[in-house]
C-alpha atoms as a PDB file:
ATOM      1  CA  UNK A   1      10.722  98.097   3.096  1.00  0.00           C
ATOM      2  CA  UNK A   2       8.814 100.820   1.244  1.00  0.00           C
ATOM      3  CA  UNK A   3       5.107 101.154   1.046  1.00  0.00           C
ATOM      4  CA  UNK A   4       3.331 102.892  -1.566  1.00  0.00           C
ATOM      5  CA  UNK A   5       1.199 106.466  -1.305  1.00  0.00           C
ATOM      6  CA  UNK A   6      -1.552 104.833  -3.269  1.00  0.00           C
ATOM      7  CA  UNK A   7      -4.529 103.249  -1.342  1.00  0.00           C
ATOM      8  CA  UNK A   8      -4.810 100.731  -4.228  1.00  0.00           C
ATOM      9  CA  UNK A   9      -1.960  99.264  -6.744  1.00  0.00           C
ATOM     10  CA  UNK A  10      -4.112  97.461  -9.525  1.00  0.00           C
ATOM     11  CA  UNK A  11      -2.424  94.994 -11.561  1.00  0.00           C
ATOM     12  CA  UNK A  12      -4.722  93.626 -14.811  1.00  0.00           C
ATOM     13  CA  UNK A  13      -4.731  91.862 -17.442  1.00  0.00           C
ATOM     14  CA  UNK A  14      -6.146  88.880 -19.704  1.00  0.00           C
ATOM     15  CA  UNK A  15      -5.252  85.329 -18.892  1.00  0.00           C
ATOM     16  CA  UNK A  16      -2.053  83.757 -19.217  1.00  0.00           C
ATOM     17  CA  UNK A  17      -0.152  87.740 -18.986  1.00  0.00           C
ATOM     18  CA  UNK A  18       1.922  86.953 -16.344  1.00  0.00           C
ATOM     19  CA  UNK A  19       0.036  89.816 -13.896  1.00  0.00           C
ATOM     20  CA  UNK A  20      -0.097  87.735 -10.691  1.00  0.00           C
ATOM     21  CA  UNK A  21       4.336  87.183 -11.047  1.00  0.00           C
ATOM     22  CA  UNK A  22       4.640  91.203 -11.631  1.00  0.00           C
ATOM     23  CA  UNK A  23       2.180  91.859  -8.609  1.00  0.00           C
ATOM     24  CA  UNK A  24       4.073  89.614  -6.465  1.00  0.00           C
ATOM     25  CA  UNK A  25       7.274  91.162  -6.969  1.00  0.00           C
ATOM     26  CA  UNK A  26       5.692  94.861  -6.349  1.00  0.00           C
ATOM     27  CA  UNK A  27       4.280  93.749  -3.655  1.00  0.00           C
ATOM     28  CA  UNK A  28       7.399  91.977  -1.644  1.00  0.00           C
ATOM     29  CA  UNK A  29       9.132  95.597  -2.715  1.00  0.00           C
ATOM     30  CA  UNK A  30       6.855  97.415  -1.210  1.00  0.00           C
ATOM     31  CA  UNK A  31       5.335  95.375   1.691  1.00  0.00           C
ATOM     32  CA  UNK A  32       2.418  94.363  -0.505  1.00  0.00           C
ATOM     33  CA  UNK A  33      -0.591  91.497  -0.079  1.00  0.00           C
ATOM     34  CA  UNK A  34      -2.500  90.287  -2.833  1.00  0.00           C
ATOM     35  CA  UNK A  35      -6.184  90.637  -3.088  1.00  0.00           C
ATOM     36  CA  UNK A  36      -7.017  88.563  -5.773  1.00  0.00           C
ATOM     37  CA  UNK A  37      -9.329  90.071  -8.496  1.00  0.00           C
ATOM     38  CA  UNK A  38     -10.214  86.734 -10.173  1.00  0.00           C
ATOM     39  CA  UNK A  39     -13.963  85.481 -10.566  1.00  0.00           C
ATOM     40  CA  UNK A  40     -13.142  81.758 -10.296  1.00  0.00           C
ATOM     41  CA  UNK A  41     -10.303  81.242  -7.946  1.00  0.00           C
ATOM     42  CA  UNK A  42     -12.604  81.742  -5.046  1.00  0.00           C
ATOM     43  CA  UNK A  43     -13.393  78.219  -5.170  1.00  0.00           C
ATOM     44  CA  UNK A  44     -11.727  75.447  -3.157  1.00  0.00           C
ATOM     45  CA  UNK A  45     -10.561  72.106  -5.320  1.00  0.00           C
ATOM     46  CA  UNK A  46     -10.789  74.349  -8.576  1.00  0.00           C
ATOM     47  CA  UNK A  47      -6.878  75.199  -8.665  1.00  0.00           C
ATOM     48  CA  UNK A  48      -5.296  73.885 -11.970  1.00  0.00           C
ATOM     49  CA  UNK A  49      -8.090  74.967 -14.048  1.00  0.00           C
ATOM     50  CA  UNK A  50      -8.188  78.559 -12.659  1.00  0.00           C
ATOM     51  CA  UNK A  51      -4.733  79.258 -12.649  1.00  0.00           C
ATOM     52  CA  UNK A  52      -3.529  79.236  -9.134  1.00  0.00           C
ATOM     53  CA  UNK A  53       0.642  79.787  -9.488  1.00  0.00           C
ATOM     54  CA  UNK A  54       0.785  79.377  -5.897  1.00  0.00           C
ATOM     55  CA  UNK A  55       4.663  79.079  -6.707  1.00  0.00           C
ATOM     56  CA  UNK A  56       4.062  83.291  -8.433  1.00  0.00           C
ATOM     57  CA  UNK A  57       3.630  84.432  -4.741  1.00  0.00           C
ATOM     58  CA  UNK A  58       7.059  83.238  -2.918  1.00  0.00           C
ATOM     59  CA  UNK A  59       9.679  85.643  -4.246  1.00  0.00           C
ATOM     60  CA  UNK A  60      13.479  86.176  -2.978  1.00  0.00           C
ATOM     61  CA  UNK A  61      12.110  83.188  -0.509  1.00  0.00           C
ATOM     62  CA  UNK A  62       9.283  85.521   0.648  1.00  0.00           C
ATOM     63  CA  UNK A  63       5.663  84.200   0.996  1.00  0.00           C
ATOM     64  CA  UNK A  64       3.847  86.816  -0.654  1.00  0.00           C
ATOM     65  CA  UNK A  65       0.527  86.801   1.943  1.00  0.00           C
ATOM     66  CA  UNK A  66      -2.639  86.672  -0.819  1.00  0.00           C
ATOM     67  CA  UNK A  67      -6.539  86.731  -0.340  1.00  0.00           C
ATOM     68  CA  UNK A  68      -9.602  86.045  -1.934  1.00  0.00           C
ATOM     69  CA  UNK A  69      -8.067  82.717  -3.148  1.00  0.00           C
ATOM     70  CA  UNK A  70      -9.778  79.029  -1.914  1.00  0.00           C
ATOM     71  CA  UNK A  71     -12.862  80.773   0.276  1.00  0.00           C
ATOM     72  CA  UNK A  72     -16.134  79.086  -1.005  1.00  0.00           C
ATOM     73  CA  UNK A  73     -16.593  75.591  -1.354  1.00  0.00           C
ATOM     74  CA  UNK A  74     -16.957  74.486  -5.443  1.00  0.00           C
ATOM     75  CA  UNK A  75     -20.484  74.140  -6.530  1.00  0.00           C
ATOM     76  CA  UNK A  76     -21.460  77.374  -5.160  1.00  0.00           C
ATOM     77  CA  UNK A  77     -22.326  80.730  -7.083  1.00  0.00           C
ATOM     78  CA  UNK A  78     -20.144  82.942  -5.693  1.00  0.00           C
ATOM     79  CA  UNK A  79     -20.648  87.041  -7.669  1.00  0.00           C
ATOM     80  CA  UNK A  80     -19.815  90.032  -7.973  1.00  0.00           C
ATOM     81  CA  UNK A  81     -21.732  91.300  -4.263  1.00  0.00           C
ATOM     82  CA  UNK A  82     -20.120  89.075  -2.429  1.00  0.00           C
ATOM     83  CA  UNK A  83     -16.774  89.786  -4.079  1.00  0.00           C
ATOM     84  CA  UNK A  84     -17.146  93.860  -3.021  1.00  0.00           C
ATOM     85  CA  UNK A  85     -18.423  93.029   0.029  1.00  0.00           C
ATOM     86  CA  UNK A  86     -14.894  90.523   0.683  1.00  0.00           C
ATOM     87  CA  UNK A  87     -12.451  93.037  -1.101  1.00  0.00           C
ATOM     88  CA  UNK A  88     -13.267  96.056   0.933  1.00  0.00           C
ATOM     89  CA  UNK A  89     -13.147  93.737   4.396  1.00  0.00           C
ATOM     90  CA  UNK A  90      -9.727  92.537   3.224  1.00  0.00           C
ATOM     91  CA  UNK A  91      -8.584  96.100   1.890  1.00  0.00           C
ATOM     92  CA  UNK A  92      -9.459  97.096   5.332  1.00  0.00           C
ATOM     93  CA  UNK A  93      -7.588  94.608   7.058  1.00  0.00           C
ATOM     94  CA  UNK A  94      -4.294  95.429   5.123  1.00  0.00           C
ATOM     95  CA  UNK A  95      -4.278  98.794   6.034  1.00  0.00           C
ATOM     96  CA  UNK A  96      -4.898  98.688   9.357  1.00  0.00           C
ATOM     97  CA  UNK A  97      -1.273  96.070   9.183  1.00  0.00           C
ATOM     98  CA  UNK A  98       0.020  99.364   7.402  1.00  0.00           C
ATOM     99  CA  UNK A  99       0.582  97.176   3.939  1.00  0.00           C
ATOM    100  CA  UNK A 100      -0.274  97.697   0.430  1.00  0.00           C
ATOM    101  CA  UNK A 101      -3.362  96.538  -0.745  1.00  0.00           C
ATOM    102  CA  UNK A 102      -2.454  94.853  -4.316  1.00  0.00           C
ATOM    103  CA  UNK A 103      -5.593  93.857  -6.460  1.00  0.00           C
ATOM    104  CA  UNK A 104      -4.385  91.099  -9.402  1.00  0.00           C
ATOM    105  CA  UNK A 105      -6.917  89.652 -11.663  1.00  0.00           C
ATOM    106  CA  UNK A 106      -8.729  89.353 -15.038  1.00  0.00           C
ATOM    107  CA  UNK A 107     -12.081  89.689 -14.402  1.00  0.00           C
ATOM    108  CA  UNK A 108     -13.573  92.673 -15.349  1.00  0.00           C
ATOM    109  CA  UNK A 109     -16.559  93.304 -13.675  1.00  0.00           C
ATOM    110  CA  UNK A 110     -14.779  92.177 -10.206  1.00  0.00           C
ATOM    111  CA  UNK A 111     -11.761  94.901 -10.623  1.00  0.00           C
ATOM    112  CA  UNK A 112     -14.794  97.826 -12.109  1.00  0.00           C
ATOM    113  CA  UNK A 113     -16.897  97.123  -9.362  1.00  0.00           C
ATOM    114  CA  UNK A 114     -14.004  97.775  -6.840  1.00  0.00           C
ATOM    115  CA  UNK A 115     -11.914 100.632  -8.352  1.00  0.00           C
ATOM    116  CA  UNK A 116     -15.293 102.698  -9.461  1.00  0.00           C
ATOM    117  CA  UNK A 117     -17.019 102.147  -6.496  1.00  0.00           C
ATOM    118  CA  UNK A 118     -20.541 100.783  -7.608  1.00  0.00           C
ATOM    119  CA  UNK A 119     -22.694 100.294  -4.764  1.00  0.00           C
ATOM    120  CA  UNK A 120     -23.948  96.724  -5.346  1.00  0.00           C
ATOM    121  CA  UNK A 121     -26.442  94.726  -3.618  1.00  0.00           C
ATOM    122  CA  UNK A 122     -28.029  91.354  -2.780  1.00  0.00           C
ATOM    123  CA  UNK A 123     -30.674  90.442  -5.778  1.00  0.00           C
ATOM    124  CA  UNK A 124     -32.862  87.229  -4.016  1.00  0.00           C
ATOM    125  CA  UNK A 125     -33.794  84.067  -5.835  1.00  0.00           C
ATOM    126  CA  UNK A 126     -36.957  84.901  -7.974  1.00  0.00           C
ATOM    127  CA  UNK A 127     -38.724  81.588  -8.648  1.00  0.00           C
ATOM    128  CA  UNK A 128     -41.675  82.491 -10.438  1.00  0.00           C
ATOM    129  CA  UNK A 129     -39.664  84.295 -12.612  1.00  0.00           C
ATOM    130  CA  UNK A 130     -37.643  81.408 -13.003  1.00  0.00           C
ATOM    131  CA  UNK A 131     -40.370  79.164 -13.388  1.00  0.00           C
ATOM    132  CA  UNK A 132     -41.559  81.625 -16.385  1.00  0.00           C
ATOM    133  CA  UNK A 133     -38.092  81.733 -18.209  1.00  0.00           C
ATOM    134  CA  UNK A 134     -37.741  77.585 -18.284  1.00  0.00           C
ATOM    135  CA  UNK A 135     -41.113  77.736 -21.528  1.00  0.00           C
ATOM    136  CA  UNK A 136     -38.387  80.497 -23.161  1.00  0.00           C
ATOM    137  CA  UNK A 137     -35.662  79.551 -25.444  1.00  0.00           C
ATOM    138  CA  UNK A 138     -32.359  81.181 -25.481  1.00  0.00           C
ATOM    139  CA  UNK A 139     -33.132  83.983 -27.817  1.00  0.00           C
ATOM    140  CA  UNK A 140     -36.018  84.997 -26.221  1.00  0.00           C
ATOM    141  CA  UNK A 141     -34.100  85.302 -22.836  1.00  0.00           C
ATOM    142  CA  UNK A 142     -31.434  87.478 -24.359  1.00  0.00           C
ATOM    143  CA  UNK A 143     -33.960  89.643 -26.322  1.00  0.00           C
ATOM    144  CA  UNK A 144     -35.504  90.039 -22.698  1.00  0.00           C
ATOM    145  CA  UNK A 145     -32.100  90.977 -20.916  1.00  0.00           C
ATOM    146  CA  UNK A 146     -31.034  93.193 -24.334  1.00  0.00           C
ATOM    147  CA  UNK A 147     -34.212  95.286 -23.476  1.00  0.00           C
ATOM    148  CA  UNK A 148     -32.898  96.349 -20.061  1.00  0.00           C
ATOM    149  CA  UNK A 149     -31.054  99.848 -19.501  1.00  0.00           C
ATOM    150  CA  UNK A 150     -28.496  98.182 -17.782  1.00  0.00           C
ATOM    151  CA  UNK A 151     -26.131  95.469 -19.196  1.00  0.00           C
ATOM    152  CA  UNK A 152     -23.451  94.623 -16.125  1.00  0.00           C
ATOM    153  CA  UNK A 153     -21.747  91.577 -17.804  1.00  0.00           C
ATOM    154  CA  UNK A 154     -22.315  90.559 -21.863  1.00  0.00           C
ATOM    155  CA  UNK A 155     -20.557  87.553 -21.091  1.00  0.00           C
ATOM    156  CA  UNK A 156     -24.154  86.455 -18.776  1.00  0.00           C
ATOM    157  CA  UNK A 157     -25.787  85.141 -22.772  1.00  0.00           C
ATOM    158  CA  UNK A 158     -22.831  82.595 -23.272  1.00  0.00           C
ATOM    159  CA  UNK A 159     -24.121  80.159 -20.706  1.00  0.00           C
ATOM    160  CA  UNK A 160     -28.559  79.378 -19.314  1.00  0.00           C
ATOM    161  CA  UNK A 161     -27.982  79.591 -15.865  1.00  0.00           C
ATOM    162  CA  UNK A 162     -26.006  83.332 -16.070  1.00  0.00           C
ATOM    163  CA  UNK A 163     -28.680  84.365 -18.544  1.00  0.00           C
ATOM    164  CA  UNK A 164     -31.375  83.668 -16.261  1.00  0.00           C
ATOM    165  CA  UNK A 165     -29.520  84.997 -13.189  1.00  0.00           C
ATOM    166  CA  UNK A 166     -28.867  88.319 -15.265  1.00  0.00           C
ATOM    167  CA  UNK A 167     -32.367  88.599 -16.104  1.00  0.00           C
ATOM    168  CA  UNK A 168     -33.395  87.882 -12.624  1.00  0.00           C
ATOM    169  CA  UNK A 169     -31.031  90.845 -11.527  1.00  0.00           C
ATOM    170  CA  UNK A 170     -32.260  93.293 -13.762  1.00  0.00           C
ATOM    171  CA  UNK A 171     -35.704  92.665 -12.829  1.00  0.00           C
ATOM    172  CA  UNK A 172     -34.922  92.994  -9.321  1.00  0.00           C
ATOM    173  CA  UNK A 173     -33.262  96.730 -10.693  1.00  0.00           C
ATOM    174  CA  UNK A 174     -36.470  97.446 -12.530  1.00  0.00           C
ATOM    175  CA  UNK A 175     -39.111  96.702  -9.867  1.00  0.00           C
ATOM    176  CA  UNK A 176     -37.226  98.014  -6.640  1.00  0.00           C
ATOM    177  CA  UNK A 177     -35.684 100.956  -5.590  1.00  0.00           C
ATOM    178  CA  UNK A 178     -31.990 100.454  -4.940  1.00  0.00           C
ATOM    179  CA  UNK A 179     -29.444 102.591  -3.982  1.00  0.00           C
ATOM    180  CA  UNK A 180     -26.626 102.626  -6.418  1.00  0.00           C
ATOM    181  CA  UNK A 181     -24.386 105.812  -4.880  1.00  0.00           C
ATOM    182  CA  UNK A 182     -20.828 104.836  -5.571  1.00  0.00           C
ATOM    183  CA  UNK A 183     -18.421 103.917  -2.469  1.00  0.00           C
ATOM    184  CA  UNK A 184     -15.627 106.306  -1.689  1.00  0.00           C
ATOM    185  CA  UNK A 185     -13.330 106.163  -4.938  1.00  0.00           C
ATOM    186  CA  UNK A 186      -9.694 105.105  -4.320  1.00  0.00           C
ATOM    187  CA  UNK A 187      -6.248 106.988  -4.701  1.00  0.00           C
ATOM    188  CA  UNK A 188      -5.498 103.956  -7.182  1.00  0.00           C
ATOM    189  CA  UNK A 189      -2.668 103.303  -9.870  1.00  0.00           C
ATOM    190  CA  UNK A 190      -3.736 100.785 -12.436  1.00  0.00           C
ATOM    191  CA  UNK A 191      -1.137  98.722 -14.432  1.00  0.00           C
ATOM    192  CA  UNK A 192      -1.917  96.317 -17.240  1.00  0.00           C
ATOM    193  CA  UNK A 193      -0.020  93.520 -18.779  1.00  0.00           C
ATOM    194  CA  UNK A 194      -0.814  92.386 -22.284  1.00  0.00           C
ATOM    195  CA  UNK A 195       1.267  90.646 -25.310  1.00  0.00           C
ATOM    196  CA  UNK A 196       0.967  90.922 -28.454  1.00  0.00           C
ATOM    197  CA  UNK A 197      -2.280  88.656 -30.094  1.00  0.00           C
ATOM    198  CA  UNK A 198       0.028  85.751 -31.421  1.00  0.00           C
ATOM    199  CA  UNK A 199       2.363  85.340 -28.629  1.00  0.00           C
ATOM    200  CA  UNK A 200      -0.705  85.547 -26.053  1.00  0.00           C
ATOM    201  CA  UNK A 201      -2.329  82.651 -27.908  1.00  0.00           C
ATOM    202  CA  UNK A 202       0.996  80.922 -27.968  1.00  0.00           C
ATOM    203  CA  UNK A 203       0.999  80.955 -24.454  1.00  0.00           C
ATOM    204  CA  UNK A 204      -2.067  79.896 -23.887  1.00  0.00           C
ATOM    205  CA  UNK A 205      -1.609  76.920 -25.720  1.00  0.00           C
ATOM    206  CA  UNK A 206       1.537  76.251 -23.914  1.00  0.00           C
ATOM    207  CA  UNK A 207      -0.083  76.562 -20.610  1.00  0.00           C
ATOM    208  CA  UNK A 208      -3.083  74.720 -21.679  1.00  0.00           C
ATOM    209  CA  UNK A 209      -1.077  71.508 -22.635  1.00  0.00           C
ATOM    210  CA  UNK A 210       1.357  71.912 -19.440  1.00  0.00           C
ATOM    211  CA  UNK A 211      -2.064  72.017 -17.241  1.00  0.00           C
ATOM    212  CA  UNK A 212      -3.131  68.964 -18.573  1.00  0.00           C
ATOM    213  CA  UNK A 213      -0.170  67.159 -18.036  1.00  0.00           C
ATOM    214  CA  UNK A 214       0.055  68.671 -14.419  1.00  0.00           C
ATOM    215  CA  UNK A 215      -3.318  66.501 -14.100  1.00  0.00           C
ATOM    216  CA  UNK A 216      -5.911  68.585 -14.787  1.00  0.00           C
ATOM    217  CA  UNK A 217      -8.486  66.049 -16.000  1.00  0.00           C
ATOM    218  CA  UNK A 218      -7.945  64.227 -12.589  1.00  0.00           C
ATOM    219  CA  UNK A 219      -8.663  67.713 -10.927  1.00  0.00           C
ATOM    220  CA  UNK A 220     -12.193  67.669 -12.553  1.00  0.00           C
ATOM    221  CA  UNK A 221     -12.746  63.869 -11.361  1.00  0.00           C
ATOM    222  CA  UNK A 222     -12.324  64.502  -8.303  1.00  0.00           C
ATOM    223  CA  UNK A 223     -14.859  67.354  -7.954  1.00  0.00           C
ATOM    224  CA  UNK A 224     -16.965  65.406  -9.862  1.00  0.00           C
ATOM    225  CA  UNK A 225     -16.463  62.331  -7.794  1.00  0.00           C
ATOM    226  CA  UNK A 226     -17.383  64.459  -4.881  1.00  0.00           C
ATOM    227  CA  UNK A 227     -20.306  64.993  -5.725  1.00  0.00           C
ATOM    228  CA  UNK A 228     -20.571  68.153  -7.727  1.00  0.00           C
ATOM    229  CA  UNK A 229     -23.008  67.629 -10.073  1.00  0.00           C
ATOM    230  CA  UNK A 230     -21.711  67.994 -14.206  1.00  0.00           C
ATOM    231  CA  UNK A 231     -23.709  70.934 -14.672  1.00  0.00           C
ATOM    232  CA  UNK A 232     -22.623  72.715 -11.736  1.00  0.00           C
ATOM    233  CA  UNK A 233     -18.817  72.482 -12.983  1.00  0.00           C
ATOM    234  CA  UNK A 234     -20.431  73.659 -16.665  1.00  0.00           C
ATOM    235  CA  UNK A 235     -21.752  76.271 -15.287  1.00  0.00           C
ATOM    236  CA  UNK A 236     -17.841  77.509 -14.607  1.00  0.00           C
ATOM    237  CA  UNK A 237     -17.324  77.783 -18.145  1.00  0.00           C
ATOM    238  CA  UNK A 238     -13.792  77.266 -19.973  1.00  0.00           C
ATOM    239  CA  UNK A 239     -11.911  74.273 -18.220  1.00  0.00           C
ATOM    240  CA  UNK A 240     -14.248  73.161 -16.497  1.00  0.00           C
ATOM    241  CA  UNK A 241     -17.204  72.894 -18.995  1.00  0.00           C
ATOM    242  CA  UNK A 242     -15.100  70.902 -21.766  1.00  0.00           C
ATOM    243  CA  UNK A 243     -13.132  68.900 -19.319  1.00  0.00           C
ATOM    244  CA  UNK A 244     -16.177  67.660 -17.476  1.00  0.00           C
ATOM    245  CA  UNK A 245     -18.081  67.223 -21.182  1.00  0.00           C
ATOM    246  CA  UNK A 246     -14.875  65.119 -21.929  1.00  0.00           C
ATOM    247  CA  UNK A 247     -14.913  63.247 -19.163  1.00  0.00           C
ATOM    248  CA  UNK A 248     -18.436  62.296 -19.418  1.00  0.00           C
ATOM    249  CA  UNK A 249     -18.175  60.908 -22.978  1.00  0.00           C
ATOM    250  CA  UNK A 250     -19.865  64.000 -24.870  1.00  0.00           C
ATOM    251  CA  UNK A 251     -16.703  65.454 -26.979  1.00  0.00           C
ATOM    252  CA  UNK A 252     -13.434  63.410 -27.252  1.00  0.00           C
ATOM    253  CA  UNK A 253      -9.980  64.534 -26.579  1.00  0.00           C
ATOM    254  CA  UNK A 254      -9.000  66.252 -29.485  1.00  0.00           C
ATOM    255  CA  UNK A 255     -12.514  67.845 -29.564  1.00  0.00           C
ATOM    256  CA  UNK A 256     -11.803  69.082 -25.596  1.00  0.00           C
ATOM    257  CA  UNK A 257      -8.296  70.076 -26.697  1.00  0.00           C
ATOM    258  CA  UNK A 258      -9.316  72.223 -29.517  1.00  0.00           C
ATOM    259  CA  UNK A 259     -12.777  73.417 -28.243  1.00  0.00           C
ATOM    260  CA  UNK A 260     -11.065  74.855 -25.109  1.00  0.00           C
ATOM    261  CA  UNK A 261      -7.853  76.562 -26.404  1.00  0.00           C
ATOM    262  CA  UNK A 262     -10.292  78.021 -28.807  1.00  0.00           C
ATOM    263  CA  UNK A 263     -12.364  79.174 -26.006  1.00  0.00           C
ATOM    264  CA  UNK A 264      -9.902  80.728 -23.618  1.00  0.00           C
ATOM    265  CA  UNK A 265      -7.976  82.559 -26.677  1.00  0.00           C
ATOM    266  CA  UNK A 266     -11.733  84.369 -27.025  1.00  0.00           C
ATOM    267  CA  UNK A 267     -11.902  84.809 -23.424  1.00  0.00           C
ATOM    268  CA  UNK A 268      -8.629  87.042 -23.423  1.00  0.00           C
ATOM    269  CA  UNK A 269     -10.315  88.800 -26.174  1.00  0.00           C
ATOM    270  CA  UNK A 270     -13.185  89.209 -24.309  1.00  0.00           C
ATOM    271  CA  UNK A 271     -10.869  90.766 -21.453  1.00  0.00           C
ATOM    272  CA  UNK A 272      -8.973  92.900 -23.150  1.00  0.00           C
ATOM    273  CA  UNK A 273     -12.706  94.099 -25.018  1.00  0.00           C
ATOM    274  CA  UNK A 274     -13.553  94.957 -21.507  1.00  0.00           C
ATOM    275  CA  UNK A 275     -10.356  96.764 -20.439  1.00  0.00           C
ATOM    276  CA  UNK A 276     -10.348  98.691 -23.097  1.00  0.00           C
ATOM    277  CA  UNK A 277     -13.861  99.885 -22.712  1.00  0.00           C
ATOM    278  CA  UNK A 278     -12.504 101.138 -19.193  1.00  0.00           C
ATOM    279  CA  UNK A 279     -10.388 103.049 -20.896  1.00  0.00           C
ATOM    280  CA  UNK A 280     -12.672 104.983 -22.713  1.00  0.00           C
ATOM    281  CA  UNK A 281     -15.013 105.042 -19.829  1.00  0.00           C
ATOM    282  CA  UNK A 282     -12.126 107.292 -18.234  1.00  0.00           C
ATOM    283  CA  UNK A 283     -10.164 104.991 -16.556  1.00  0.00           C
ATOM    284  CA  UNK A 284      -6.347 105.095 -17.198  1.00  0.00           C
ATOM    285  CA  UNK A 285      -4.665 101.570 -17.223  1.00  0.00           C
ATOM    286  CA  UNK A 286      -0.677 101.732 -18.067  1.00  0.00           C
ATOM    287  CA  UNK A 287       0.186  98.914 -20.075  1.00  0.00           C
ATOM    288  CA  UNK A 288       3.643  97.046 -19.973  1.00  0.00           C
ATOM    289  CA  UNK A 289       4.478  94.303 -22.180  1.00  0.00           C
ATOM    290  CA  UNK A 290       4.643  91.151 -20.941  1.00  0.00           C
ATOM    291  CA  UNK A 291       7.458  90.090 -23.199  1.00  0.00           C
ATOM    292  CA  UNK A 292       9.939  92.333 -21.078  1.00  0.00           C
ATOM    293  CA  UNK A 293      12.082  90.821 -18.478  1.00  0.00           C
ATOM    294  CA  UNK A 294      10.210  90.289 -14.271  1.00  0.00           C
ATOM    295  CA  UNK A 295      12.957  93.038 -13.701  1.00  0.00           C
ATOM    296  CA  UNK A 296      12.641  95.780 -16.430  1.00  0.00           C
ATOM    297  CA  UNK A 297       8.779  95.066 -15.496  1.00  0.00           C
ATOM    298  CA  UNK A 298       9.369  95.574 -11.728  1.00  0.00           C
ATOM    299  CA  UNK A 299      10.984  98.771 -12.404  1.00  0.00           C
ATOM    300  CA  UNK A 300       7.911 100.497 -15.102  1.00  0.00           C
ATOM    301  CA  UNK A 301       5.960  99.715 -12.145  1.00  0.00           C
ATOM    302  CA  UNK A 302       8.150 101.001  -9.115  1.00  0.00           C
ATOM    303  CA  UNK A 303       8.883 104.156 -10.981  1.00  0.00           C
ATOM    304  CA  UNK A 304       5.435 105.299 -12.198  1.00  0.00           C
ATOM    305  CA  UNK A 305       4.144 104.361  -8.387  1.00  0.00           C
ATOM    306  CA  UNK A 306       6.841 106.021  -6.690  1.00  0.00           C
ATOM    307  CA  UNK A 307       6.705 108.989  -9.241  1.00  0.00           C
END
């Protein structure tokens, strides 16, 4: 079995592409593990809603070994520190084995933070400034995080509790000196796979209604029956926010239904937004349609790494 001269294969793309079935397959060709690039599949109980395909990683019979998947208990913020800090001690621990590290996910930030090397840090709980930003309303917070230099994640004025964790982030930024020197930059090839707008949101309809019947409003039960509290699993955003407002009586099922398939077709908008603002920021990303055959797919991929 081959391994690749890269230090890092990167395999992107928005949700519902298909990225985590292509990465499997270059990574049983050439002795491959997954690090998983994916902001929510950290947590443990949260599997139909995040889109863990355990079935993706067994190919040709082969378990596919994966990471970065099922780590942190749901209810907890997990972010984008702690996620650095776990990819590079995984990366690590594949090479030493001699294997391929594979990164597969959507999230932006995650993947940017790992294949540009920012040097990230620990921001602490601020609760005077949190104590100030409860008497604000909404606008006023994002006015306040709009005046900052740095903007790491737009997506942080969609929900309260991101806005006020950005703000208390930036603060931390403005008021201390931190050392943002990049990490070592990787040898890395970056692949990404993408359809075309109508057959993405086709799919993501398909999946959505295929989820559900798979039992993804009992999945959300159970985390709330065990004790999560409703605004905890809100705080998660997509699935989780209109399945848990369904299931406590504030939108019905055809408001759920149409509210979230809405939502996630704008959050692979949202991703592709960001990956093509990589792009321009330098990075290249080679892009293979998802619409092609596993094998033609396999092949753009084998022959551009082994090239």
């Amino acid at each position: 079995m081959k391994t690749s001269k890269y230090d890092l294969i990167t395999i992107l793309g928005p949700t519902a592409s298909g990225k985590t079935q292509l990465a499997a397959h270059v990574a049983q060709k050439l002795n491959g593990e997954i690090i998983s690039g994916d902001s929510r599949q950290v947590y443990r109980g949260m599997n139909l809603g995040t889109g863990k395909d355990y079935q993706d990683y067994t190919v040709n019979n082969i378990n596919i070994p994966y990471h970065l998947i099922d780590i942190v208990d749901a209810g907890t913020k997990y972010n984008v520190y702690e996620f650095q800090k776990d990819f590079f001690r995984v990366y690590n621990e594949i090479k030493s084995r001699g294997n391929t590290p594979i990164l597969c996910g959507g999230s932006g930030l995650y993947i940017e933070s790992v294949i540009k090397g920012y040097k990230l840090i620990a921001v602490p709980d601020n609760t005077e400034l949190r104590l100030i930003m409860k008497g604000k309303s909404d606008d006023e917070l994002i006015k306040q995080l709009s005046s900052y230099k740095k903007l790491h994640n737009e997506t942080d004025t969609t929900n309260r509790k991101r806005l006020e964790r950005a703000i208390e982030i930036e603060e931390y930024y403005a008021n201390n000196d931190v050392d943002e020197s990049p990490l070592p930059k990787l040898n890395n090839i970056i692949f990404g796979v993408r359809y075309s707008r109508n057959n993405e949101r086709n799919r993501i309809s398909c999946r959505l209604k295929q989820r559900l019947k798979d039992g993804m409003v009992d999945e959300v039960k159970a985390l709330l029956d065990s004790g999560i509290k409703a605004e905890d699993l809100i705080y998660y955003g997509l699935e989780y926010k209109y399945l848990t407002q369904y299931i406590i009586g504030e939108i019905s099922w055809d408001e759920m239904f149409n509210q979230l398939n809405n939502a996630i077709a704008q959050f692979a908008k949202r991703q592709m937004t960001w990956f093509r603002r990589m792009e321009r920021n330098g990075i290249d990303i080679k892009w293979i349609q998802g619409n092609l055959p596993i094998a033609e797919k396999l092949n753009i991929a084998l022959n551009l790494i082994n090239g």
